[in-house]
Protein backbone atom coordinates (compact mmCIF):
# COMPACT_ATOMS: atom_id res chain seq x y z
CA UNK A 1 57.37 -53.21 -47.28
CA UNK A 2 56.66 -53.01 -51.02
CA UNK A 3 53.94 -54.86 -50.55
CA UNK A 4 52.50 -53.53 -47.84
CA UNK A 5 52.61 -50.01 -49.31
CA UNK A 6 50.89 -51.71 -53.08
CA UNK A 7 48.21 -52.84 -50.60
CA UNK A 8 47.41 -49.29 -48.74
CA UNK A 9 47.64 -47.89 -52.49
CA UNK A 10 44.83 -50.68 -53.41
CA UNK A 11 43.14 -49.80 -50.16
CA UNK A 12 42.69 -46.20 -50.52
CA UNK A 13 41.76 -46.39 -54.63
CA UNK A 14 38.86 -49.12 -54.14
CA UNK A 15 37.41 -47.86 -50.73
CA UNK A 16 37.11 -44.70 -52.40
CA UNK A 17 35.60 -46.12 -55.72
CA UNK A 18 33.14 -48.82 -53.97
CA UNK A 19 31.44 -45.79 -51.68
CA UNK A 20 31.40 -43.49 -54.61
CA UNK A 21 29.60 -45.62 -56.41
CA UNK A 22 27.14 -46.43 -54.00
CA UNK A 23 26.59 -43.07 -53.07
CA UNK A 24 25.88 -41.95 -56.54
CA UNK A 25 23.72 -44.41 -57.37
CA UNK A 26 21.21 -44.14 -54.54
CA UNK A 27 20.52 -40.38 -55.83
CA UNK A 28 18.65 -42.06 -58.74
CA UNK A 29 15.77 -42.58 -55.97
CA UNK A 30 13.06 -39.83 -54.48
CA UNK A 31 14.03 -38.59 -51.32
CA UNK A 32 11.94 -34.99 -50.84
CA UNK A 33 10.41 -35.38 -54.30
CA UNK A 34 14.16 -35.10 -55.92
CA UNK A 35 16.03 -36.92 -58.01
CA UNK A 36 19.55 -36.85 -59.32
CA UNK A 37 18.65 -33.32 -58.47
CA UNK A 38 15.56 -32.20 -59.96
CA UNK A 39 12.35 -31.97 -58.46
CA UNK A 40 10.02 -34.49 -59.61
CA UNK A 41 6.66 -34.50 -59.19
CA UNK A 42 5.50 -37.38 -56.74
CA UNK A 43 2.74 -38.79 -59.81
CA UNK A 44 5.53 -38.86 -62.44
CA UNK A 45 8.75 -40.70 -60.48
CA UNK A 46 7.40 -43.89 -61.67
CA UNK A 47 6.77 -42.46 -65.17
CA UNK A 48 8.55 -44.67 -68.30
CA UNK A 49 10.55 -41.37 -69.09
CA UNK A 50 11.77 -41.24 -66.08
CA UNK A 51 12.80 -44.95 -65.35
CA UNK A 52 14.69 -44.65 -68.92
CA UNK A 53 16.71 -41.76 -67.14
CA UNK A 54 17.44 -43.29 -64.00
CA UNK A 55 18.16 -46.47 -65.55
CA UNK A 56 20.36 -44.92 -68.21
CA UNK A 57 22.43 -43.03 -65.50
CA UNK A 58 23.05 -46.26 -63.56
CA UNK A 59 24.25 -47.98 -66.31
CA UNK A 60 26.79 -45.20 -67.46
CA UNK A 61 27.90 -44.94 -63.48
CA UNK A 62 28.64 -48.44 -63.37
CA UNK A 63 30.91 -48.64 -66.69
CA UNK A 64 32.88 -45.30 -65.40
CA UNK A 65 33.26 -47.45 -62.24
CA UNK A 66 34.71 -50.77 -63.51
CA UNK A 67 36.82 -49.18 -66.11
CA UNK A 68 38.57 -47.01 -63.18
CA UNK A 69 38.44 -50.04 -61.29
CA UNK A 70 40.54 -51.96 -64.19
CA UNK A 71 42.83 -49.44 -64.83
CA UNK A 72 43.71 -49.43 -61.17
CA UNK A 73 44.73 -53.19 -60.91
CA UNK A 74 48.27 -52.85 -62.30
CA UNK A 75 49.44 -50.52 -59.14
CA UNK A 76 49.91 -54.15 -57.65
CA UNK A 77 52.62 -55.23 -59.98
CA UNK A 78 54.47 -51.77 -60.45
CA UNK A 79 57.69 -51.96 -58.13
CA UNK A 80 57.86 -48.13 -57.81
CA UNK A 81 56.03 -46.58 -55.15
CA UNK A 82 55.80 -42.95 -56.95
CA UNK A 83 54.48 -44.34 -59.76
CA UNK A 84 51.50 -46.30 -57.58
CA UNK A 85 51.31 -43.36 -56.19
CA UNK A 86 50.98 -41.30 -59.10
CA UNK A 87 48.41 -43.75 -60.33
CA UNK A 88 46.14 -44.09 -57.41
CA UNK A 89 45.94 -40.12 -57.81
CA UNK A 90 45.04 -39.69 -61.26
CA UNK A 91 42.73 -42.76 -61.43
CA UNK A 92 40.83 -41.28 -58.34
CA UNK A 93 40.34 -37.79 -60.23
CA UNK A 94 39.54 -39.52 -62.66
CA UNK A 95 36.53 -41.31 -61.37
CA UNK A 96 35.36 -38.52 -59.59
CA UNK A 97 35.38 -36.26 -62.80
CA UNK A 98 33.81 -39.15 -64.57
CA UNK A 99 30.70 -39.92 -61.93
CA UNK A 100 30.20 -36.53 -61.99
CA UNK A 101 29.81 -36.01 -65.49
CA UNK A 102 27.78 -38.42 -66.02
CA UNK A 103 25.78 -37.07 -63.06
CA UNK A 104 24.91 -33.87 -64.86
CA UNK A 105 24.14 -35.27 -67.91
CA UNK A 106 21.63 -37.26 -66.36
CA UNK A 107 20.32 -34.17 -64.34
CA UNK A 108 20.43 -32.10 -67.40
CA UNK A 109 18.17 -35.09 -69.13
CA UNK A 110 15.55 -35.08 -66.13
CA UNK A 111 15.72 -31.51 -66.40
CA UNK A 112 14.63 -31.24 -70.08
CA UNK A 113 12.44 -33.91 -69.47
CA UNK A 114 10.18 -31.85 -66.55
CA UNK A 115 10.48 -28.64 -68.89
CA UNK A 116 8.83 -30.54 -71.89
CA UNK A 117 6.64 -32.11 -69.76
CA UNK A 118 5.52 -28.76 -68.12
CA UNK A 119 6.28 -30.21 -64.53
CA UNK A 120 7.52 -27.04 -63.35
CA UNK A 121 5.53 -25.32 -61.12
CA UNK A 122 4.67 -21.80 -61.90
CA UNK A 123 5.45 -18.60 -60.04
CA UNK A 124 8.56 -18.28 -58.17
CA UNK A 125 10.21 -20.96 -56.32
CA UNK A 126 8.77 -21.41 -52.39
CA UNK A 127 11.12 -22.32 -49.40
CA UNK A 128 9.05 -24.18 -46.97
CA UNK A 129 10.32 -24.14 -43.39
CA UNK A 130 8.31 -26.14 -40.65
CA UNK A 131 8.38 -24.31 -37.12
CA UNK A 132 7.88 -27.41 -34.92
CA UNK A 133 10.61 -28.95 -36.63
CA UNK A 134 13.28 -25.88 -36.50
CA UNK A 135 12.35 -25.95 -33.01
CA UNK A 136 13.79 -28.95 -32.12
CA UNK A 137 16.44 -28.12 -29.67
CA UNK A 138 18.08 -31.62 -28.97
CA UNK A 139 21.59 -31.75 -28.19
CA UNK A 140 22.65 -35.11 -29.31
CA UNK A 141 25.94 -34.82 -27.51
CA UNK A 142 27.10 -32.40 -24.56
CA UNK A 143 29.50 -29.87 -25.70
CA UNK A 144 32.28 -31.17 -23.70
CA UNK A 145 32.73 -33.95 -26.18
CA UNK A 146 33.47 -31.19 -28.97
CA UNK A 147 35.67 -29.13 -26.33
CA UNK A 148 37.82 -31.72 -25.09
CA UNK A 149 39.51 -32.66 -28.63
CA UNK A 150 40.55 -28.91 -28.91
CA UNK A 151 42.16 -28.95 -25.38
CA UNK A 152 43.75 -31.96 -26.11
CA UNK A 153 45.41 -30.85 -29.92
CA UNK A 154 46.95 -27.80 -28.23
CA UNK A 155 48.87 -30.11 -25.72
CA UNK A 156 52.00 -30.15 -28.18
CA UNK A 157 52.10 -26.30 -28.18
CA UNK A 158 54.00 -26.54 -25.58
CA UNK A 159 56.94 -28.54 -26.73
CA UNK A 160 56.72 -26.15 -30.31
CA UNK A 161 57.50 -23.36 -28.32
CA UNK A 162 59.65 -24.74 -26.61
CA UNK A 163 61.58 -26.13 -29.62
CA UNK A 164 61.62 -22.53 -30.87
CA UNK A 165 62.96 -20.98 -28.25
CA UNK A 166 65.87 -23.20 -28.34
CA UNK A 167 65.81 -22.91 -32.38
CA UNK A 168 65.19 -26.40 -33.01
CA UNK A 169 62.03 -26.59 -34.21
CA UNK A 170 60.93 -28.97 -37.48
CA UNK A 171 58.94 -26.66 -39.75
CA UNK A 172 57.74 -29.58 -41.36
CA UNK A 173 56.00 -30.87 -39.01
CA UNK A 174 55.18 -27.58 -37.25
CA UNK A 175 53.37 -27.16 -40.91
CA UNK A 176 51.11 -30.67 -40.94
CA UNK A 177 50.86 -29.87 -37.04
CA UNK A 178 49.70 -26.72 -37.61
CA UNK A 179 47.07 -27.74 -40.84
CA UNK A 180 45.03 -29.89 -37.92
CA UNK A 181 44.62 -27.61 -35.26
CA UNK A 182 43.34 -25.15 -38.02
CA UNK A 183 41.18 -27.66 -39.25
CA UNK A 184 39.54 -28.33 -35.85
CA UNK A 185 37.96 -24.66 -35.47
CA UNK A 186 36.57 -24.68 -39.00
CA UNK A 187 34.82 -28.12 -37.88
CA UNK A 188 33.23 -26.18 -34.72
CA UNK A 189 32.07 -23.16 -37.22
CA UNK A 190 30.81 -25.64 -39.67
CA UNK A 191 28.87 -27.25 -36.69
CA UNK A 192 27.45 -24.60 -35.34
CA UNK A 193 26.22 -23.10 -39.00
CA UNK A 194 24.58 -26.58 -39.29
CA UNK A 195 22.24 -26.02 -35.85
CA UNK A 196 21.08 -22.92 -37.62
CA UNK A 197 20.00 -24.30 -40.57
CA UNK A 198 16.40 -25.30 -42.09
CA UNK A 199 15.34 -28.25 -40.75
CA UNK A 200 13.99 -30.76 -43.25
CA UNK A 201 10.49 -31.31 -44.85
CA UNK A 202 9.46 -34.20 -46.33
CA UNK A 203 5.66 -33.67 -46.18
CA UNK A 204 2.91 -31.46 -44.30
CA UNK A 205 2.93 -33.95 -41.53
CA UNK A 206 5.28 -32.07 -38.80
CA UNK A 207 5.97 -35.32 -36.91
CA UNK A 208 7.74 -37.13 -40.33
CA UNK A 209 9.78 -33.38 -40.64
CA UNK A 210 11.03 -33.76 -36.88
CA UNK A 211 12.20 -37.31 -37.18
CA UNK A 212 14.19 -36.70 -40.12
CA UNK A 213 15.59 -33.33 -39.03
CA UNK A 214 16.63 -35.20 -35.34
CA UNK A 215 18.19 -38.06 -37.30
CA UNK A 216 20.21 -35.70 -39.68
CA UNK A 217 21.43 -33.80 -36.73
CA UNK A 218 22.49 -36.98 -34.71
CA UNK A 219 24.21 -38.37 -37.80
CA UNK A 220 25.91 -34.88 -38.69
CA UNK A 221 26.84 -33.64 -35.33
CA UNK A 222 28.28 -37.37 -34.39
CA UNK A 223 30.46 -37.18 -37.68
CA UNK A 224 32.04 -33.90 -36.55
CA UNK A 225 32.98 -35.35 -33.32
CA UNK A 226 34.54 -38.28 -34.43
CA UNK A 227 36.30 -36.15 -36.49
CA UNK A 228 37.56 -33.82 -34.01
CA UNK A 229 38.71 -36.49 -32.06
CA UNK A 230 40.61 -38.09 -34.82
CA UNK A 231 42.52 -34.36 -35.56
CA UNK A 232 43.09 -34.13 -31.73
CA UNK A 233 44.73 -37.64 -31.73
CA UNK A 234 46.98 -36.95 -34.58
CA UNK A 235 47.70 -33.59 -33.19
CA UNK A 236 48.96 -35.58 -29.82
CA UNK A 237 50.91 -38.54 -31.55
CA UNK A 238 52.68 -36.03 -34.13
CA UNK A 239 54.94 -34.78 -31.29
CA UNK A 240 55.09 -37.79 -27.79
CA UNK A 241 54.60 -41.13 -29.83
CA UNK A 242 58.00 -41.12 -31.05
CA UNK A 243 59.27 -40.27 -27.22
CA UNK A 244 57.11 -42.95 -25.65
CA UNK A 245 57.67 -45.93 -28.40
CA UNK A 246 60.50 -46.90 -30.12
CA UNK A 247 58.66 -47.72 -33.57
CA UNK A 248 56.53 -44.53 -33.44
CA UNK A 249 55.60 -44.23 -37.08
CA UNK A 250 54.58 -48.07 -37.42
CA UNK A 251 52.02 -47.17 -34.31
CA UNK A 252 51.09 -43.78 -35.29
CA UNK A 253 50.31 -45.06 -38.81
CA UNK A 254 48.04 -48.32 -37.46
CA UNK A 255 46.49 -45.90 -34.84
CA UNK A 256 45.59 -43.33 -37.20
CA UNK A 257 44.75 -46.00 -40.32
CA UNK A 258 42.04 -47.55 -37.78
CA UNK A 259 40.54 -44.13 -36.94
CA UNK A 260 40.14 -43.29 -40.12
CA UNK A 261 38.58 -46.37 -41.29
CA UNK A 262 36.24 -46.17 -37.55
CA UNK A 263 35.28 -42.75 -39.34
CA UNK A 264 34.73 -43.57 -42.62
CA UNK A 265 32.49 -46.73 -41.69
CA UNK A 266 30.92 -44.53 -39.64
CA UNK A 267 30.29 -41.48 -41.96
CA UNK A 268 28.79 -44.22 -45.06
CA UNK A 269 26.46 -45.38 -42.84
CA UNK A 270 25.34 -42.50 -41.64
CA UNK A 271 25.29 -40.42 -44.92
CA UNK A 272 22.34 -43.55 -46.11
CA UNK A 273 20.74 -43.72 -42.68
CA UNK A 274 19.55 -39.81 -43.35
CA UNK A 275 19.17 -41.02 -46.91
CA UNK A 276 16.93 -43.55 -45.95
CA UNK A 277 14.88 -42.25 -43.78
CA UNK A 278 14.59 -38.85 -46.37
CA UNK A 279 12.95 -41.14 -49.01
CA UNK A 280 11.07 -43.54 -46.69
CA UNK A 281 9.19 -40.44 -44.85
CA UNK A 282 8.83 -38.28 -48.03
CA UNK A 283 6.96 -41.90 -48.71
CA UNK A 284 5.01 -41.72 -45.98
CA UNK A 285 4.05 -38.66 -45.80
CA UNK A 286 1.59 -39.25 -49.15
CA UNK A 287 0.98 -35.71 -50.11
CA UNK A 288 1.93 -33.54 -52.54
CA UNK A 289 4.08 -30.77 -51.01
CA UNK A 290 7.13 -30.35 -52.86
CA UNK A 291 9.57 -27.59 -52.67
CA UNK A 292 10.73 -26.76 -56.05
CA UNK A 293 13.82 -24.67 -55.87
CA UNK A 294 15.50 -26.46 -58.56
CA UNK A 295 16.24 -22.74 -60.56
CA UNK A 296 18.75 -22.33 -57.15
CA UNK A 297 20.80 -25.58 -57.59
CA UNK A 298 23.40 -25.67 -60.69
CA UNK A 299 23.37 -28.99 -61.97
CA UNK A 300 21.40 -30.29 -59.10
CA UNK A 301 24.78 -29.63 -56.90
CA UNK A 302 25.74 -26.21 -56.14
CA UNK A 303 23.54 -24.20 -54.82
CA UNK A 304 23.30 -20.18 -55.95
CA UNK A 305 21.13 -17.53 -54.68
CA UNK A 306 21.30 -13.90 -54.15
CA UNK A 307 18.76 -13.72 -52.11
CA UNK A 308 19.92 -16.11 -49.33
CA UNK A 309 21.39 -14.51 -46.50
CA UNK A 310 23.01 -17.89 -45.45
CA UNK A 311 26.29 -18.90 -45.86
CA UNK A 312 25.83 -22.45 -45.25
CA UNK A 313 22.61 -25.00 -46.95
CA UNK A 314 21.77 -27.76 -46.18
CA UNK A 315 22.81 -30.07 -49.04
CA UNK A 316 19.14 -31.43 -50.88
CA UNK A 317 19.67 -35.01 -50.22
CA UNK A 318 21.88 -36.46 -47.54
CA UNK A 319 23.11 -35.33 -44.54
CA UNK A 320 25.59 -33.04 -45.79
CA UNK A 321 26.18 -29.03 -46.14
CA UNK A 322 27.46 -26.58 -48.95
CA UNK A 323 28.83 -23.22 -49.17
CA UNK A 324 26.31 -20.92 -51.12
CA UNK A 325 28.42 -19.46 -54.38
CA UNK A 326 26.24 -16.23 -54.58
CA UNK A 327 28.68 -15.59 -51.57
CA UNK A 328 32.02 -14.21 -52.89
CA UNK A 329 33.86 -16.32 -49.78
CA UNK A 330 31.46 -19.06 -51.09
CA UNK A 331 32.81 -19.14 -54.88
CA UNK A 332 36.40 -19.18 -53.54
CA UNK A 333 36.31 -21.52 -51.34
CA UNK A 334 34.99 -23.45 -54.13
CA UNK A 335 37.53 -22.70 -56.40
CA UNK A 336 40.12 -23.71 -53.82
CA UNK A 337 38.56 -27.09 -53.24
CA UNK A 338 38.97 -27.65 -57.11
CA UNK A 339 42.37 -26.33 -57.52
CA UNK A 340 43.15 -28.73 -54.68
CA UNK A 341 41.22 -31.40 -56.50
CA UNK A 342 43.06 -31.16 -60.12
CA UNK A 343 46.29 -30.84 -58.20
CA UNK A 344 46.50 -34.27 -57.04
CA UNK A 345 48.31 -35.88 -59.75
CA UNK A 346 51.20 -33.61 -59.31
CA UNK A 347 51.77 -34.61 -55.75
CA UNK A 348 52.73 -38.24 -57.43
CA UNK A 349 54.59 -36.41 -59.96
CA UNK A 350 56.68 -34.71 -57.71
CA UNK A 351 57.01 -38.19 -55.53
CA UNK A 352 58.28 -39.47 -58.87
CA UNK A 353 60.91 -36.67 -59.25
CA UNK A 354 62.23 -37.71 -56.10
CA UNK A 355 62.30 -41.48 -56.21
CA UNK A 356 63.92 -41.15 -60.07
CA UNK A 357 65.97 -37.82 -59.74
CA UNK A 358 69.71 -38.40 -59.58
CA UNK A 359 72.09 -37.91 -56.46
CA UNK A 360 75.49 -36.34 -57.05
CA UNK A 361 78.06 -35.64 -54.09
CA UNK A 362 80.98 -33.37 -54.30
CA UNK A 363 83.70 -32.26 -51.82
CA UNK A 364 85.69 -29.30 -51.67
CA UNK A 365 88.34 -29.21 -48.67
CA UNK A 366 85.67 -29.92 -45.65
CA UNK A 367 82.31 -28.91 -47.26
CA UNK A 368 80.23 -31.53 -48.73
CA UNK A 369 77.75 -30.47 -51.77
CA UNK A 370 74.86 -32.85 -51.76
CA UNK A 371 72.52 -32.29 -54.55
CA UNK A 372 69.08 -33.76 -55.85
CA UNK A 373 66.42 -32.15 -56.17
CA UNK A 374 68.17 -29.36 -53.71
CA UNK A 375 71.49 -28.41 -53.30
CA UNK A 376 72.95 -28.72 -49.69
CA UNK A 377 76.16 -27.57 -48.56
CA UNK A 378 77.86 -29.16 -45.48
CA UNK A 379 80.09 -27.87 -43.59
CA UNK A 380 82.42 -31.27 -42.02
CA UNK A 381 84.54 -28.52 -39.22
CA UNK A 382 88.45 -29.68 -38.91
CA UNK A 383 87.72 -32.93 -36.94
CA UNK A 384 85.10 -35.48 -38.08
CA UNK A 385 85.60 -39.38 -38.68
CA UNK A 386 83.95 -41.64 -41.47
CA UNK A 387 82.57 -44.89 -41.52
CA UNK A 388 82.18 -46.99 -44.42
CA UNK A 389 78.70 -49.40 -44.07
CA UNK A 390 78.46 -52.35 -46.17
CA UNK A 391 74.47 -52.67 -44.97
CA UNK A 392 71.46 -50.27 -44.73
CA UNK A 393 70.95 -49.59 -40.92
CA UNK A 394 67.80 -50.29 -39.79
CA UNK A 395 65.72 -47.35 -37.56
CA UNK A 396 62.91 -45.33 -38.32
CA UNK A 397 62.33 -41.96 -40.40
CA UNK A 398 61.34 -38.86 -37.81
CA UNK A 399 61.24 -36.12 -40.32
CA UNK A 400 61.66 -36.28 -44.09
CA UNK A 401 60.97 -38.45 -47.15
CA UNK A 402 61.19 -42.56 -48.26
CA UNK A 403 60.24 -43.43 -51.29
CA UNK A 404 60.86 -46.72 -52.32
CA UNK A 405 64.85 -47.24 -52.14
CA UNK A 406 65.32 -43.48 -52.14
CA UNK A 407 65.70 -41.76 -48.12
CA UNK A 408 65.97 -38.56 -47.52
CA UNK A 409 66.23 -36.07 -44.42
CA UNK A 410 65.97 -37.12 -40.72
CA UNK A 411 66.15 -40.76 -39.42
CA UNK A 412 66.45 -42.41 -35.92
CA UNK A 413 68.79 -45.11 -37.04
CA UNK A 414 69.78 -47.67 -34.73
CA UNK A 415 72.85 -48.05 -33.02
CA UNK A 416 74.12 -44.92 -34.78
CA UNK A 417 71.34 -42.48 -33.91
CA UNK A 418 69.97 -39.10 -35.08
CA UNK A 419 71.04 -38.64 -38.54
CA UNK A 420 70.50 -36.39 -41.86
CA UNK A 421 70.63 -38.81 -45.11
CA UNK A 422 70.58 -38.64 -48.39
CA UNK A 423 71.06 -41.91 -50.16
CA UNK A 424 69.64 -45.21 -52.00
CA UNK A 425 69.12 -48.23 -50.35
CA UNK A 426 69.94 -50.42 -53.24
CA UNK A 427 73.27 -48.60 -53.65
CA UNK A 428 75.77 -50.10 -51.19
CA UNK A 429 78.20 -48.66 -50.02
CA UNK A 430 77.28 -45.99 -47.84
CA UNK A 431 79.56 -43.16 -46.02
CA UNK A 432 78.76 -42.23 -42.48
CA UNK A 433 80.06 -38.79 -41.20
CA UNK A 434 80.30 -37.62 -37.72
CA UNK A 435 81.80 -34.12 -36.91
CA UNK A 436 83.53 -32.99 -33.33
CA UNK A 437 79.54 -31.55 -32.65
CA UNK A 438 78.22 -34.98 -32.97
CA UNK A 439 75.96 -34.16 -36.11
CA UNK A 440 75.85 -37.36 -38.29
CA UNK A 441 75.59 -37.85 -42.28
CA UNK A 442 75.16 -40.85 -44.37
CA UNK A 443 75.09 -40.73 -48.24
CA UNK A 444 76.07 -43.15 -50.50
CA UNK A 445 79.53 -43.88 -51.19
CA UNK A 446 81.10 -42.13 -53.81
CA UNK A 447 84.36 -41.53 -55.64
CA UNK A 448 84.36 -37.69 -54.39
CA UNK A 449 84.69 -39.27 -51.34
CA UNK A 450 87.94 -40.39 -51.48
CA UNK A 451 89.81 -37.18 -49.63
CA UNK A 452 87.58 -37.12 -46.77
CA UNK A 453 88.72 -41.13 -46.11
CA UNK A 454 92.68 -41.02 -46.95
């Protein structure tokens, strides 16, 4: 399983990185008159100047690229699966930190460049809407599509309250269960703030500005729904996989691994299908009507202004949207997202503080003091029996944590059944406890063990 686990690190680190790449690169070219997010005017995008920008940036983006790319190669020989994981997390902040400065260095450049060149148009910047095209009312997909994954993630509400009402419940996974069906409402607001927004111009010819609106909306609206659909899955398998199929987590993790790739696939193509057909009609169109709002976008990526009433914009390029950060709910959210962001590399170091952190077991009378990270106190009752294994059981982990050779919390482990664990696999023997109630423990064998066997 080592292996397999080196190779979903690999996976996630490279498909990440490849895209990236890709996706920064293509903003070296027009689409709407802008590039790497600054207006250009349509006589100079050809202009030496320029080229030595654009070129420049590529260059830089490519060497940020392989180096991360390098670096990344030795999670395949590490034998610790919190330190891959640890890796994979700080190499992918890295390169997205990296791309990103070298992003607005090359948008600060272009910038410069258009001031010095007086390129800038005078007066205050225009917003240019075209009726016809905000007109277009096509509804790519009926709305039951989008109400049917909702229905279906609040299915396992049922068995949650059911679970507490009997005082059973797994917080745990009421928590990740709970993180998706929030998720799937903010998806339907996002949605419906992208029908309401500006649809696109890339010229004074309405019929360019209604092709690329209705192929922005198909792509956007048919992300969100495969999106919703992949929560709503997840939502389902989380709670009746494990009582339909015995190896529930191997299924749930290939069912989920090829939605997620389906989406993925899905959302590169059609993030350069809207590109595309931005810079191929602002081509077309062969005028000169640019809207230069470039005082509005920080860096050429966040957008800021007062004077919006919209939450949501439509991101410049792409089929994307942003949060404006004159909005105070905008500016958090956006510090969130970051926070979130630098965090990363301390999920892998807590992962690490759990696959190196030492157990210790001690026994006093019938109460067995487990600690590792946390302390837990078990009390045994007067009648329980002990079993000593010479081999790791085999079964499958329903709630809790493994790491490499370390296992912790709740495992479906066969031939014994439901049992709490604490233990390494590559420490043999282990200690299996069953009380009068039935509850079972299994820890590693230990010398503090010895009373609870005589």
């Amino acid at each position: 399983m080592d292996w397999i686990f080196s190779f979903i690190m690999g996976a996630v680190l490279y498909v990440t990185i490849i895209p990236l790449y890709f996706f920064e690169a293509n903003l070296r070219k027009p689409k709407k008159n802008v590039m790497l997010g600054v207006t250009v005017p349509r006589e100079h995008q050809e202009s030496e100047a320029v080229r030595q920008i654009t070129d420049s940036y590529l260059k830089k983006l490519r060497t940020v690229v392989v180096i991360f790319g390098v670096l990344g190669l030795p999670i395949f020989v590490i034998p610790f699966m919190s330190i891959q994981l640890t890796i994979v997390f700080i190499l992918l902040l890295g390169v997205i930190l990296g791309t990103t400065l070298v992003y607005i260095r090359a948008n600060r450049e272009l910038m410069a460049l258009k001031r010095r060149s007086g390129w800038q148009r005078a007066g205050k910047p225009v917003m240019i809407a075209d009726l016809r095209a905000m007109e277009e009312t096509e509804r790519p997909l009926p709305r039951i599509w989008m109400a049917l994954p909702c229905v279906i993630a609040a299915i396992p509400l049922v068995p949650i309250a059911m679970q507490l009402i009997q005082g059973t419940q797994d917080w745990t996974e009421i928590m990740i269960y709970g993180v998706s069906v929030i998720t799937i409402p903010l998806l339907l607001v996002m949605t419906e703030a992208f029908r309401r927004q500006n649809a696109e111009v890339v010229g004074a010819i309405s019929d360019f500005n209604v092709i690329t609106s209705r192929i922005r909306r198909r792509a956007y609206m048919r992300l969100m729904v495969l999106t919703l659909w992949l929560l709503a899955i997840t939502c389902l398998s989380m709670w009746f996989l494990p009582i339909l199929v015995a190896q529930a987590q191997i299924l749930f993790g290939i069912v989920l691994g090829i939605l997620s790739v389906v989406i993925i696939i899905y959302a590169f193509h059609a993030e350069f299908a809207v590109r595309r057909a931005q810079e191929r009609f602002t081509k077309l169109a062969g005028d000169t009507l640019e809207t230069d709002t470039d005082e509005y976008w920080i860096w050429g990526m966040f957008y800021y202004n007062k004077n919006d009433k919209r939450m949501f914009i439509n991101d410049r390029v792409g089929m994307n949207m942003q949060m404006n950060l004159a909005k105070p709910i905008g500016m958090i959210s956006m510090g969130l997202a970051a926070i979130a962001l630098l965090a990363m590399p301390l999920i892998g170091v807590w992962t690490m503080a759990q696959e190196f952190s030492p157990i210790t077991y001690s026994v006093k009378g019938n109460t067995v003091t487990v600690a590792h990270l946390t302390t837990h106190r078990i009390d045994l009752g007067e009648n329980f029996e002990t079993e000593i294994l010479d081999t790791v059981p085999s079964g499958m982990r329903t709630n809790g944590t493994a790491i490499g050779t370390f296992r912790q919390g709740t495992f479906q482990l066969n031939s014994i059944g439901t049992t709490w664990v604490l233990y390494r696999t590559d420490n043999l023997p282990l200690i299996l406890i069953t009380t009068s109630e039935g509850a079972r423990y299994l820890f590693n064998y230990d010398p503090a063990f010895t009373s609870l066997t005589n």
